[in-house]
PDB file of N, CA and C in Angstrom:
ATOM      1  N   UNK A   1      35.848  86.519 -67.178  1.00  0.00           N
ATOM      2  CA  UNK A   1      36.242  85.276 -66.555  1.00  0.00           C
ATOM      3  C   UNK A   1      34.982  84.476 -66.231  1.00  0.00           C
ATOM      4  N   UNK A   2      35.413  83.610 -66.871  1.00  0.00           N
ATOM      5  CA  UNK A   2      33.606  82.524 -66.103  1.00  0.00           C
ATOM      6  C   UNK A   2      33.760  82.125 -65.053  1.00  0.00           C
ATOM      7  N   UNK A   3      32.358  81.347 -64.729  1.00  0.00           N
ATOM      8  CA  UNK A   3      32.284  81.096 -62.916  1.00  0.00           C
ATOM      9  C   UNK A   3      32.331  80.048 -63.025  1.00  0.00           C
ATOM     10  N   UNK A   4      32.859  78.953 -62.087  1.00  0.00           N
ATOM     11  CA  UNK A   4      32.703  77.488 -62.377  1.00  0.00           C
ATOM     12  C   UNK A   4      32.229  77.215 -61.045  1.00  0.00           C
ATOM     13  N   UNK A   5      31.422  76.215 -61.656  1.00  0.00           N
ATOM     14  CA  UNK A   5      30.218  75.503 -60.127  1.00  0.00           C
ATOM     15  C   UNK A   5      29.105  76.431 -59.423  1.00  0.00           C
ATOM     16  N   UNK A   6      28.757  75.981 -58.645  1.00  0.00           N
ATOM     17  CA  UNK A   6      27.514  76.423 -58.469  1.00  0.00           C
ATOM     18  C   UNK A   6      26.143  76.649 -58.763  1.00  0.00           C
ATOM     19  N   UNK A   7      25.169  77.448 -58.815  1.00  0.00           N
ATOM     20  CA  UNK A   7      24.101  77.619 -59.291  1.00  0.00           C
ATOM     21  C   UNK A   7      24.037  78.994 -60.208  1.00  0.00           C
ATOM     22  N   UNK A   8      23.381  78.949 -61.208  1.00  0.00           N
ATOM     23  CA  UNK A   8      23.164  80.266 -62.149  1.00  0.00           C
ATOM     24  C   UNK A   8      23.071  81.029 -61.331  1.00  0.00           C
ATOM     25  N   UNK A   9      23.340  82.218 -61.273  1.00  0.00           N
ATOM     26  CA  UNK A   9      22.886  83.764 -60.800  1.00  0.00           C
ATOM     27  C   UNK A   9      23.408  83.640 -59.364  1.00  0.00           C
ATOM     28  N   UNK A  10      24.514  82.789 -59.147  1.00  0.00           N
ATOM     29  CA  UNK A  10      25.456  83.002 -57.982  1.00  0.00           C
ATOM     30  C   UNK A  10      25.270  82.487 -56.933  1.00  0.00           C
ATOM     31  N   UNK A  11      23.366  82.193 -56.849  1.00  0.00           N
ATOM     32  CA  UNK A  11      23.229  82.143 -55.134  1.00  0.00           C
ATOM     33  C   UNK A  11      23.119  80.650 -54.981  1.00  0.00           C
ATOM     34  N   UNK A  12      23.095  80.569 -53.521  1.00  0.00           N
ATOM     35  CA  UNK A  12      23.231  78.673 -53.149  1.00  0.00           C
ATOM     36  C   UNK A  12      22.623  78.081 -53.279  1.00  0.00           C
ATOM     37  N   UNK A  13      21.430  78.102 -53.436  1.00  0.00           N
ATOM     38  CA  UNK A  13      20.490  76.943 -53.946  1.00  0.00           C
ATOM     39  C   UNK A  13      19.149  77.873 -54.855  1.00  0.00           C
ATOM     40  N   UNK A  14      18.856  76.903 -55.599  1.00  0.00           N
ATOM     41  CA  UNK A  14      17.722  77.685 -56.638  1.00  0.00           C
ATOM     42  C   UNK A  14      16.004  77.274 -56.111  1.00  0.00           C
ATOM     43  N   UNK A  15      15.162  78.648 -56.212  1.00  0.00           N
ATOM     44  CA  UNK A  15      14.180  78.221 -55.432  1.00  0.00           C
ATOM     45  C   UNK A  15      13.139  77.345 -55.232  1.00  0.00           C
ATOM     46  N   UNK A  16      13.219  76.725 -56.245  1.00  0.00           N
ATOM     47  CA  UNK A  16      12.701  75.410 -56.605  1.00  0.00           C
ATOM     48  C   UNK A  16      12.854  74.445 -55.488  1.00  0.00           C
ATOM     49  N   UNK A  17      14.483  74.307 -55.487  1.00  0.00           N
ATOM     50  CA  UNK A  17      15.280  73.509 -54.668  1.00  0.00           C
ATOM     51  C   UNK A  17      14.458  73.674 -53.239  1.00  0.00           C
ATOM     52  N   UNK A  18      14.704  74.952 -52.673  1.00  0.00           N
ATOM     53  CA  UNK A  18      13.927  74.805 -51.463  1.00  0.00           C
ATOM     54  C   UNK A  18      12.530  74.882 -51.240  1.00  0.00           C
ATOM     55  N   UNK A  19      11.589  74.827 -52.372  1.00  0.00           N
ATOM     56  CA  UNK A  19       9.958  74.025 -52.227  1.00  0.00           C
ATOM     57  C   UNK A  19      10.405  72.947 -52.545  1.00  0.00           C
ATOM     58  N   UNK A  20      10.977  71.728 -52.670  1.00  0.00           N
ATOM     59  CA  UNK A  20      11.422  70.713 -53.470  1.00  0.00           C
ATOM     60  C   UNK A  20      11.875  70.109 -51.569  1.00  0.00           C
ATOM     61  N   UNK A  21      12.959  71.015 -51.024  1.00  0.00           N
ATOM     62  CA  UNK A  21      12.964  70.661 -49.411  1.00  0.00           C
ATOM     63  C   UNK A  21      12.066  70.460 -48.911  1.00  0.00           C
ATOM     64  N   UNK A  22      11.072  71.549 -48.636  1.00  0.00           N
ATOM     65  CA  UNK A  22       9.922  71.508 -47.508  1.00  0.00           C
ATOM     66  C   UNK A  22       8.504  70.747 -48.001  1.00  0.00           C
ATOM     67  N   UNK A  23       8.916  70.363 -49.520  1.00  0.00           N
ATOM     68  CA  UNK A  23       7.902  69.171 -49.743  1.00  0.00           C
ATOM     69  C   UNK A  23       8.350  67.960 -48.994  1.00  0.00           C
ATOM     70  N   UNK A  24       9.148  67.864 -48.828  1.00  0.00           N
ATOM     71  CA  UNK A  24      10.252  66.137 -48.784  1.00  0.00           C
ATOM     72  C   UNK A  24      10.192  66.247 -47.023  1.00  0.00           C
ATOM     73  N   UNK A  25      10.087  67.829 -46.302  1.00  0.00           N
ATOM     74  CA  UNK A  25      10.009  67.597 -45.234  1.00  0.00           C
ATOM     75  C   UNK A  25       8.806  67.442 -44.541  1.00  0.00           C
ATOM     76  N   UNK A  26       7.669  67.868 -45.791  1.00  0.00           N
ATOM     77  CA  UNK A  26       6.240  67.691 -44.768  1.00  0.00           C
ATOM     78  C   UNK A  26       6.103  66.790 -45.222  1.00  0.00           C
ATOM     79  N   UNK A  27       6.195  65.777 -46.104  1.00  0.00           N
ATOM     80  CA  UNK A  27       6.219  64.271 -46.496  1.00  0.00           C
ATOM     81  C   UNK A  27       6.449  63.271 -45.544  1.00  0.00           C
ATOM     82  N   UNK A  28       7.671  63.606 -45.136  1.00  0.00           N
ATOM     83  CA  UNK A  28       8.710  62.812 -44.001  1.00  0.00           C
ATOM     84  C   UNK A  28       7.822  63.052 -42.781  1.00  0.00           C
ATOM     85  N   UNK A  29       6.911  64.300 -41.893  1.00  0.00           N
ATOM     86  CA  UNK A  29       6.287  64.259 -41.192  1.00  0.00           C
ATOM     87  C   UNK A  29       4.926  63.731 -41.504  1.00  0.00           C
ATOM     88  N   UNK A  30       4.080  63.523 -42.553  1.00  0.00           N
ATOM     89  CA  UNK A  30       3.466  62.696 -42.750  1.00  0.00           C
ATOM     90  C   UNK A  30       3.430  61.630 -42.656  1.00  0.00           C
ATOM     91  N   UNK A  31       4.087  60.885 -42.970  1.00  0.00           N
ATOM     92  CA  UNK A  31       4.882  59.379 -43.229  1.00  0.00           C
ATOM     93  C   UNK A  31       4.914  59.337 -41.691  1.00  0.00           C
ATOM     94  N   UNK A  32       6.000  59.928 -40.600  1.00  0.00           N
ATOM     95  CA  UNK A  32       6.119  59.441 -39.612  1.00  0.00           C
ATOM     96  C   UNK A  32       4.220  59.722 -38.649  1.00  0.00           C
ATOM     97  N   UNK A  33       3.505  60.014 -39.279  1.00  0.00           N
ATOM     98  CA  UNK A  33       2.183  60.493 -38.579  1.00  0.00           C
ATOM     99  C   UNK A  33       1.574  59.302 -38.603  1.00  0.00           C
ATOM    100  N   UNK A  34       1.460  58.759 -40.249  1.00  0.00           N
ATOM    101  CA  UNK A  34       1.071  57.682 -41.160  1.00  0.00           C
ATOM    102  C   UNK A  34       1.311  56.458 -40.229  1.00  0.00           C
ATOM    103  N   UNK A  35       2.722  56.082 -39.701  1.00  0.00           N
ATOM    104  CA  UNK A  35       2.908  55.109 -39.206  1.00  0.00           C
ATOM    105  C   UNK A  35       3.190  54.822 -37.463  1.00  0.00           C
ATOM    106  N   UNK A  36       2.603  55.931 -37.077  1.00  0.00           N
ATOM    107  CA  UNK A  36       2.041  55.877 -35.859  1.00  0.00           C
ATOM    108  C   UNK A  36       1.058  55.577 -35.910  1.00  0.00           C
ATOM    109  N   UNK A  37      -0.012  55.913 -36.553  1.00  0.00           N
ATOM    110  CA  UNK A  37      -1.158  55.443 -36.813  1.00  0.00           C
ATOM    111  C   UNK A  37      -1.510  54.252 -36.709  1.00  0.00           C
ATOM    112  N   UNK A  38      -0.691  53.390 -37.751  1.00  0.00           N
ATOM    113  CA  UNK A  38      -0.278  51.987 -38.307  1.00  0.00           C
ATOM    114  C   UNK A  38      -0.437  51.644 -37.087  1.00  0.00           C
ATOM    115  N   UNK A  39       1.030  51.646 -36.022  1.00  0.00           N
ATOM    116  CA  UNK A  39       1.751  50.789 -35.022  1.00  0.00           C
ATOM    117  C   UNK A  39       0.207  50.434 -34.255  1.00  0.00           C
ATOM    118  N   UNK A  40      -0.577  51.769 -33.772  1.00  0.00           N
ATOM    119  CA  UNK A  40      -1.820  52.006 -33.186  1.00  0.00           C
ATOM    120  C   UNK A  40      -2.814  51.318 -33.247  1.00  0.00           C
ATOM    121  N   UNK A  41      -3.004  50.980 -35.149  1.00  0.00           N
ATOM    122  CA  UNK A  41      -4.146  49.908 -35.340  1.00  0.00           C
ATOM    123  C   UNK A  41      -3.892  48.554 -35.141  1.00  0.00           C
ATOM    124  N   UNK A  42      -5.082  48.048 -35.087  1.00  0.00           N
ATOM    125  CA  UNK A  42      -5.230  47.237 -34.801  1.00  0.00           C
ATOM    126  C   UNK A  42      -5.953  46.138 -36.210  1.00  0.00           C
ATOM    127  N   UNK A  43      -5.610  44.346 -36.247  1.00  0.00           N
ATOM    128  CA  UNK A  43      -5.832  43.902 -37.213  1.00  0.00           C
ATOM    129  C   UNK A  43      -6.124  42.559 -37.053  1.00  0.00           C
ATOM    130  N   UNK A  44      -7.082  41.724 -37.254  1.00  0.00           N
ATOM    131  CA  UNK A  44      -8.092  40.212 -36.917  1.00  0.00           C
ATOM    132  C   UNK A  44      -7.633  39.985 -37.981  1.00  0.00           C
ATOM    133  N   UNK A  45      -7.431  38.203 -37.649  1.00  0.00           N
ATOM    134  CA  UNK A  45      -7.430  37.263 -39.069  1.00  0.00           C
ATOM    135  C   UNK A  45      -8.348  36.151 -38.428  1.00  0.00           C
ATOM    136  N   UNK A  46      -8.914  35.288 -39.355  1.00  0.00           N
ATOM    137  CA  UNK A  46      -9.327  34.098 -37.955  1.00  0.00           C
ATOM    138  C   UNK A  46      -9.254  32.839 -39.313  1.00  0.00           C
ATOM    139  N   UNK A  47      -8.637  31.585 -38.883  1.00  0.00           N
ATOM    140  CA  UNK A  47      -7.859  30.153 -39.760  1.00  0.00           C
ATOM    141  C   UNK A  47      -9.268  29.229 -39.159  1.00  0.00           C
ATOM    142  N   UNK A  48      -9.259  28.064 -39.402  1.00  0.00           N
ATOM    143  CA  UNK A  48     -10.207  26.855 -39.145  1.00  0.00           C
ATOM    144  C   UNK A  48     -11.029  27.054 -39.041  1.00  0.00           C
ATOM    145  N   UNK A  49     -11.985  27.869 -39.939  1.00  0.00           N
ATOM    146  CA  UNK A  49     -13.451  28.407 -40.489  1.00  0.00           C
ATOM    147  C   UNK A  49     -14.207  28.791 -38.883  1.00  0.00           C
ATOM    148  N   UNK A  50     -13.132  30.400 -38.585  1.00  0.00           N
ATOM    149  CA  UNK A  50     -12.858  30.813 -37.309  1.00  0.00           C
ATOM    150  C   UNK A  50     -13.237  30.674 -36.368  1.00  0.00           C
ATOM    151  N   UNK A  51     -12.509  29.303 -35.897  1.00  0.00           N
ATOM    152  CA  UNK A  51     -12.458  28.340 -34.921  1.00  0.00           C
ATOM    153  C   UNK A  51     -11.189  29.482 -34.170  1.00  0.00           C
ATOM    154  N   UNK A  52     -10.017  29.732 -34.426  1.00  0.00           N
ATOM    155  CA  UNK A  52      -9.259  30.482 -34.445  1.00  0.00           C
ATOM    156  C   UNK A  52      -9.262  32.012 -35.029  1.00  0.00           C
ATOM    157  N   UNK A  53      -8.849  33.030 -33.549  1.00  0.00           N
ATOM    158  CA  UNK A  53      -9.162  34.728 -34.058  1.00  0.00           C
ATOM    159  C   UNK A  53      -7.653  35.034 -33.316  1.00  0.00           C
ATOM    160  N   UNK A  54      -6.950  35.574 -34.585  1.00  0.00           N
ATOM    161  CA  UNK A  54      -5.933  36.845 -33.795  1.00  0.00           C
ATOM    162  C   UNK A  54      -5.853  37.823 -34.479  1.00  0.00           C
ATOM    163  N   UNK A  55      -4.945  38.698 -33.086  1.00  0.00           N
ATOM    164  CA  UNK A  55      -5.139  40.201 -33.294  1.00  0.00           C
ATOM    165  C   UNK A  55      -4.221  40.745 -33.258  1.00  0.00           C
ATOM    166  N   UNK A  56      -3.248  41.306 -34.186  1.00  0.00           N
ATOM    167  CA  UNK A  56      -2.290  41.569 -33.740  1.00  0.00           C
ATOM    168  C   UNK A  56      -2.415  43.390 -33.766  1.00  0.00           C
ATOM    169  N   UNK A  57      -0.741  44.203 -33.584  1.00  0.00           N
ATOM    170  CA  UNK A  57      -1.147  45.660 -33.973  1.00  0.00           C
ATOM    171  C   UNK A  57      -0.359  45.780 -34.940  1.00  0.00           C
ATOM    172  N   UNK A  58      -0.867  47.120 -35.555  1.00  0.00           N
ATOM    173  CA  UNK A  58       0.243  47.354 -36.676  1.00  0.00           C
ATOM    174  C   UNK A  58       1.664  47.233 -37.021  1.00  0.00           C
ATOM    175  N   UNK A  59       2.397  47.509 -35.574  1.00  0.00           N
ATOM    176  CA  UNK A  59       3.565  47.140 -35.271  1.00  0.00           C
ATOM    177  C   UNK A  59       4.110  45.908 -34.473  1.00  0.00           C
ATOM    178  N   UNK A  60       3.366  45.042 -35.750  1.00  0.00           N
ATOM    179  CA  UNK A  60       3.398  43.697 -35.522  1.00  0.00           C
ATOM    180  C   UNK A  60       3.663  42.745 -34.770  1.00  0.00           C
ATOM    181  N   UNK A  61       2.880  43.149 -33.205  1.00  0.00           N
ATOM    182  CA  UNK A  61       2.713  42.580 -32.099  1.00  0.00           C
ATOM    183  C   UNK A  61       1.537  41.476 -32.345  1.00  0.00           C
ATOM    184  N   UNK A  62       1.802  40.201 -31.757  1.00  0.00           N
ATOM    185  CA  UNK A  62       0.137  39.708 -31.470  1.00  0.00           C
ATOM    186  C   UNK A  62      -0.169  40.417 -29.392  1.00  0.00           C
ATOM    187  N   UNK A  63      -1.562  40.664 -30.452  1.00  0.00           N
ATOM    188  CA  UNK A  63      -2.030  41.090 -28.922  1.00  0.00           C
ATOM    189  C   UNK A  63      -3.337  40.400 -28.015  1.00  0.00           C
ATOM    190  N   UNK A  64      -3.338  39.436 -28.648  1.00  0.00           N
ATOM    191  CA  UNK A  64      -4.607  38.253 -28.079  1.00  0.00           C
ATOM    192  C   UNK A  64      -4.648  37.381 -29.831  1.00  0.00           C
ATOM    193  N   UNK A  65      -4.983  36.271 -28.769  1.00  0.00           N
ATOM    194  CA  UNK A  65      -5.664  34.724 -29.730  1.00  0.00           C
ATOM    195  C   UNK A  65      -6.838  34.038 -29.069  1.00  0.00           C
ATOM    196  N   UNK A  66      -7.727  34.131 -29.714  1.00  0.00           N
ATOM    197  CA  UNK A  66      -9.097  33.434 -29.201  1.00  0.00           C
ATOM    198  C   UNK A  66      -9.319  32.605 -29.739  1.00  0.00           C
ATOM    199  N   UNK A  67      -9.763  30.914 -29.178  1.00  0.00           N
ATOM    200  CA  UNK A  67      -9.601  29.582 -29.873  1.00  0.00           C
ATOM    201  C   UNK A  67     -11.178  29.662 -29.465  1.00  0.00           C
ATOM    202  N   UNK A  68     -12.192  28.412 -30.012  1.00  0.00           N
ATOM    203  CA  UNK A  68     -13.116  28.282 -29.929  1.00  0.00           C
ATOM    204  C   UNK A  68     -13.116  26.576 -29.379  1.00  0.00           C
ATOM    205  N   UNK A  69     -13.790  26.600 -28.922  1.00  0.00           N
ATOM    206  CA  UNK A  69     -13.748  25.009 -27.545  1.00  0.00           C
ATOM    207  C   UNK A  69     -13.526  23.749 -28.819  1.00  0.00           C
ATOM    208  N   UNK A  70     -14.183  23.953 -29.966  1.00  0.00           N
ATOM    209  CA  UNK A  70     -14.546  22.917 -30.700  1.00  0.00           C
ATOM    210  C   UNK A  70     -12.735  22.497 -31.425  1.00  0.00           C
ATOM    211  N   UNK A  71     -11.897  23.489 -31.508  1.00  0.00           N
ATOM    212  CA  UNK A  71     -10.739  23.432 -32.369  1.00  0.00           C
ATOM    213  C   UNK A  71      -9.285  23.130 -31.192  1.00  0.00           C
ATOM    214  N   UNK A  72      -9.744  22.888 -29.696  1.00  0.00           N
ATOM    215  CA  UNK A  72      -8.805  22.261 -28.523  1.00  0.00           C
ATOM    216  C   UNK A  72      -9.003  20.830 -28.785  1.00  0.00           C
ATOM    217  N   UNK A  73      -8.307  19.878 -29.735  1.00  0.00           N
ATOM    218  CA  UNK A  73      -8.677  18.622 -29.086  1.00  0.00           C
ATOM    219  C   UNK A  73      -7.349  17.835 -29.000  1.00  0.00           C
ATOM    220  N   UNK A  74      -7.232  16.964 -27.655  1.00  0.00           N
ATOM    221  CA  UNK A  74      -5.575  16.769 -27.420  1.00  0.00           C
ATOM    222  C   UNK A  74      -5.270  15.781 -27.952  1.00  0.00           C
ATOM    223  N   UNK A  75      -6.082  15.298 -29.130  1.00  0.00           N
ATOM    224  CA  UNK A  75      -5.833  13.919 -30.040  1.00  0.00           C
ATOM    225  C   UNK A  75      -5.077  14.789 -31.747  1.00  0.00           C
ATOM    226  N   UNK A  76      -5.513  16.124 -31.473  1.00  0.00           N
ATOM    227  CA  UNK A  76      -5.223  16.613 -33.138  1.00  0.00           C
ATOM    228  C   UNK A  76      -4.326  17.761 -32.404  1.00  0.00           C
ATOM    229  N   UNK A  77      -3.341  18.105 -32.183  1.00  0.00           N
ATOM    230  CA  UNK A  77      -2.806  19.234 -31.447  1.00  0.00           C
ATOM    231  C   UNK A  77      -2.216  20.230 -33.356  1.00  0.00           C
ATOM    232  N   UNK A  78      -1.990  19.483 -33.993  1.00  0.00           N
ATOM    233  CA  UNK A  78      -1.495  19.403 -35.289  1.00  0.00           C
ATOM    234  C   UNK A  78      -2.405  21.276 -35.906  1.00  0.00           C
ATOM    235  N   UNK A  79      -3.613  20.355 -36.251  1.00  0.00           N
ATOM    236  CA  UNK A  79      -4.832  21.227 -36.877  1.00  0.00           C
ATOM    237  C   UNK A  79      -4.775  22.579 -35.529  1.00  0.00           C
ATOM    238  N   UNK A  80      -4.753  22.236 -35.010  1.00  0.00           N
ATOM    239  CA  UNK A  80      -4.590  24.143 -33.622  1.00  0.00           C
ATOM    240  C   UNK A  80      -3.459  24.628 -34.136  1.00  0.00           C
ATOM    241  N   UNK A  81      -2.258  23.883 -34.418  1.00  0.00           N
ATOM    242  CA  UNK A  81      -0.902  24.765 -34.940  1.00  0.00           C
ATOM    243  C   UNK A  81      -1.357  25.315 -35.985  1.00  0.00           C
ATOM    244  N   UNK A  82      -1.423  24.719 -36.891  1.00  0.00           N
ATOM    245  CA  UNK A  82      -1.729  25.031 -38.166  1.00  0.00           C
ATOM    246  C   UNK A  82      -3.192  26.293 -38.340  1.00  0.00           C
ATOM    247  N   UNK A  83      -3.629  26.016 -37.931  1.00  0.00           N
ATOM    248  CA  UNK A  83      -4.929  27.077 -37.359  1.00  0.00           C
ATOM    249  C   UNK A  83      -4.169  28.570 -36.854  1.00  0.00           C
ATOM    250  N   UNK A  84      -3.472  28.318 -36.094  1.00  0.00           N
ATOM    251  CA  UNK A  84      -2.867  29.579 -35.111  1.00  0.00           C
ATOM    252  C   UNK A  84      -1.578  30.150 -36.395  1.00  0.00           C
ATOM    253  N   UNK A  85      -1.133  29.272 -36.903  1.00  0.00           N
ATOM    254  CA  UNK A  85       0.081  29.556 -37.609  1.00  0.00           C
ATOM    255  C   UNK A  85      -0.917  30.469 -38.301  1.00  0.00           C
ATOM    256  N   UNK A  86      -1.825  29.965 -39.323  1.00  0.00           N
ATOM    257  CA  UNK A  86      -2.446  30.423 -40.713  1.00  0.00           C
ATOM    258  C   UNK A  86      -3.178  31.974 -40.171  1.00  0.00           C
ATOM    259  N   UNK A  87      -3.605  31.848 -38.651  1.00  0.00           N
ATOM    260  CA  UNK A  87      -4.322  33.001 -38.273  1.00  0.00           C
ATOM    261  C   UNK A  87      -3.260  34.486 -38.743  1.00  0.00           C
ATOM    262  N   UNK A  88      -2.417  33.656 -37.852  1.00  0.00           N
ATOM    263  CA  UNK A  88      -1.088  35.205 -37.274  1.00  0.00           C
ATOM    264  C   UNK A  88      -0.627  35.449 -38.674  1.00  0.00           C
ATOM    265  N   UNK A  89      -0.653  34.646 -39.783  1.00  0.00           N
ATOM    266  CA  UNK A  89       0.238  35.239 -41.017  1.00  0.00           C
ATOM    267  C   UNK A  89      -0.811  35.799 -42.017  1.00  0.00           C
ATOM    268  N   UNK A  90      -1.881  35.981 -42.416  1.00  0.00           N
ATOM    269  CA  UNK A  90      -3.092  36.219 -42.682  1.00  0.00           C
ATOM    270  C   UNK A  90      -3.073  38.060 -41.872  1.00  0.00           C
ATOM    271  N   UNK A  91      -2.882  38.089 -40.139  1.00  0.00           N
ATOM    272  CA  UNK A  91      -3.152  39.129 -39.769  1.00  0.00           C
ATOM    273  C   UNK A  91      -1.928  40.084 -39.722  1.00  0.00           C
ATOM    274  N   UNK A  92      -1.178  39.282 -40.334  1.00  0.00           N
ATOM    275  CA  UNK A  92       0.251  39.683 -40.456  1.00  0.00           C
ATOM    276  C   UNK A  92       0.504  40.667 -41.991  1.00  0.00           C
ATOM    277  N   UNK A  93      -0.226  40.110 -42.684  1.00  0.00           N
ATOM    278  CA  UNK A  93      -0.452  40.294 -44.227  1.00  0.00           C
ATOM    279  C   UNK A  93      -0.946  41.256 -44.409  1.00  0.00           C
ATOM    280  N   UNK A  94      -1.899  41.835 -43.490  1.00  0.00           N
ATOM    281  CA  UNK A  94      -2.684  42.788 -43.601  1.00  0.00           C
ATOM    282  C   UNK A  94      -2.474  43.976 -42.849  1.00  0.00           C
ATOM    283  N   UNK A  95      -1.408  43.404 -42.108  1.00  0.00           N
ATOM    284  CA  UNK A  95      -0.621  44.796 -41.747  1.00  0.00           C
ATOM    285  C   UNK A  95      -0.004  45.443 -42.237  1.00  0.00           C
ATOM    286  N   UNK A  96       1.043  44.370 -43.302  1.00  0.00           N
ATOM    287  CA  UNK A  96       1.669  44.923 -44.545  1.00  0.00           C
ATOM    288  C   UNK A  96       1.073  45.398 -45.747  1.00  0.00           C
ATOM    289  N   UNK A  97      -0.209  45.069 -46.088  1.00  0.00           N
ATOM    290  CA  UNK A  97      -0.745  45.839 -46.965  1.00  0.00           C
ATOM    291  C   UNK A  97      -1.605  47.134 -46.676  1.00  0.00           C
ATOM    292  N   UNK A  98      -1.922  47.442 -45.232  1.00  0.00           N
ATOM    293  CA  UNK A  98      -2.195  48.481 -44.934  1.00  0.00           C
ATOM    294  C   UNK A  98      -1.263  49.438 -44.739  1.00  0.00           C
ATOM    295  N   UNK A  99       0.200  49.277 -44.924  1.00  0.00           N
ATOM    296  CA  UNK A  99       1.016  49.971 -44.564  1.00  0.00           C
ATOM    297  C   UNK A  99       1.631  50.381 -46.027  1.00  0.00           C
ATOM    298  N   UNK A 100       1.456  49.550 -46.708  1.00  0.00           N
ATOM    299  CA  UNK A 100       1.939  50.249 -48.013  1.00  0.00           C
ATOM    300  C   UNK A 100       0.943  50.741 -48.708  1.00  0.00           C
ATOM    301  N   UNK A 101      -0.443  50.241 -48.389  1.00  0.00           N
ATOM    302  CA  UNK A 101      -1.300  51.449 -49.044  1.00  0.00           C
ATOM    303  C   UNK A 101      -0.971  52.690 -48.628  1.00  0.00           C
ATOM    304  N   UNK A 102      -1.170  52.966 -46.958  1.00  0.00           N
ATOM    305  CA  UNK A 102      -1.003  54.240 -46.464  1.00  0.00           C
ATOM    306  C   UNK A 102       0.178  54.552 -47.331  1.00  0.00           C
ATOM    307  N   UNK A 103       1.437  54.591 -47.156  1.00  0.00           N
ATOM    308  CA  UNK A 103       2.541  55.217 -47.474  1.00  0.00           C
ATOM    309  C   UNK A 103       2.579  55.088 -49.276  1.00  0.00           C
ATOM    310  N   UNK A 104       1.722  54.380 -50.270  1.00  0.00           N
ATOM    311  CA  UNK A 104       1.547  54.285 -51.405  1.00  0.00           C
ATOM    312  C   UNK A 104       0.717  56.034 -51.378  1.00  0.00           C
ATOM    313  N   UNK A 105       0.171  56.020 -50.983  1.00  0.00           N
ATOM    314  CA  UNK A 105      -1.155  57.430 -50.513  1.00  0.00           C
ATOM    315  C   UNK A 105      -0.293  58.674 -50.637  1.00  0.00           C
ATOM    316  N   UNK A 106       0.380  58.500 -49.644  1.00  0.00           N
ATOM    317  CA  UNK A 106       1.537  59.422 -49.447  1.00  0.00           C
ATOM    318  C   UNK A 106       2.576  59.904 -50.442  1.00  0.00           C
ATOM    319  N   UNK A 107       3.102  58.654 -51.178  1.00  0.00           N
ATOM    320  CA  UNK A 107       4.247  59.036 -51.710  1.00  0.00           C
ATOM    321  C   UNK A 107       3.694  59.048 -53.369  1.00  0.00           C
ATOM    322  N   UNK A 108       2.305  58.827 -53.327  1.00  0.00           N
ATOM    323  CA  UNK A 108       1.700  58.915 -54.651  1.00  0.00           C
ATOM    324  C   UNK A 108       2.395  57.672 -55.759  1.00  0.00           C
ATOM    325  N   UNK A 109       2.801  56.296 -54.790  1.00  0.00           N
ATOM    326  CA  UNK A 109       3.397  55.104 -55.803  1.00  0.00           C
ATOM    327  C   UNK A 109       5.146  55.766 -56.347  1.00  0.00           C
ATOM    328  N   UNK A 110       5.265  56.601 -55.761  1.00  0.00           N
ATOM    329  CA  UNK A 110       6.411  56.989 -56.581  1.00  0.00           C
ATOM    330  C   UNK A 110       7.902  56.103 -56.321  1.00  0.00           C
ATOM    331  N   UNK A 111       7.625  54.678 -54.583  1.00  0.00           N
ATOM    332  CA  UNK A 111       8.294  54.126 -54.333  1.00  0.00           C
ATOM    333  C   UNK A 111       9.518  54.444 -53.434  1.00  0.00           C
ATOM    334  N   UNK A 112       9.084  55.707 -52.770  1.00  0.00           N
ATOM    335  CA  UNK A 112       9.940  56.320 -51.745  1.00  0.00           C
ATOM    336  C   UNK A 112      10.409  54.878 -50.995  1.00  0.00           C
ATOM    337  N   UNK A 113      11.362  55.681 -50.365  1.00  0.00           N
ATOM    338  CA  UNK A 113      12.236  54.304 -49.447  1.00  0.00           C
ATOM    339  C   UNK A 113      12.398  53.046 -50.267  1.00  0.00           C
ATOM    340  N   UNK A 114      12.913  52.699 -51.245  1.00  0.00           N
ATOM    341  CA  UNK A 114      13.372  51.768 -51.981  1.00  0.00           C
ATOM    342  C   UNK A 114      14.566  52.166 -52.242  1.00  0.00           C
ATOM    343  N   UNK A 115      15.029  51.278 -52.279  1.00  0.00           N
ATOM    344  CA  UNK A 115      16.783  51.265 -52.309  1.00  0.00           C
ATOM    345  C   UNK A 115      16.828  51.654 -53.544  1.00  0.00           C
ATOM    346  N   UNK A 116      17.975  52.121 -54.344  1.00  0.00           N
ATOM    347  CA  UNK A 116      18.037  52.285 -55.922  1.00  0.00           C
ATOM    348  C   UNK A 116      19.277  51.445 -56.368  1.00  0.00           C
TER     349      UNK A 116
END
């Protein structure tokens, strides 16, 4: 009588399968190590030939903006937006590419966490 389902030679999972687990689980504790790390660091951009410096953290807080006296003037309020805007997305950018390097590192490009 044949066997239907399961794994060859009867037993529940084949041993592959479970190094194949405890890769995926020290991965997953990597990754969550990886991006503690991240949240932790810290990242400068500076806009209006850095007249303007921010800082945000990895977990994409701003955590200070430093203007320089010369880039306050209450006739151009315009050029400070635009300055502050260009800073934060610049230090913003570089949070995201430090974060997919790290986890690129990790998952060896293979594109973990992407939807399929």
């Amino acid at each position: 009588m044949a066997k239907r389902g399961g794994f060859p030679g009867g037993m529940g999972m084949p041993a592959n399968m479970g190094n194949l687990m405890k890769q995926a689980q020290k991965m997953q504790r990597q990754m969550e190590e990886t991006q503690k790390e991240l949240e932790a660091a810290e990242f400068s951009a500076k806009a209006g030939g850095g007249a303007v410096e921010v800082i945000v953290t990895g977990a994409k807080q701003i955590k200070s903006i430093k203007l320089m006296e010369e880039i306050v003037d209450p006739d151009d309020i315009e050029t400070l937006e635009d300055s502050i805007v260009a800073a934060v997305n610049e230090a913003l950018k570089a949070v995201d590419e430090a974060s997919s390097s790290s986890m690129s590192k990790l998952t060896g490009g293979l594109g973990m966490g992407m939807p399929f």
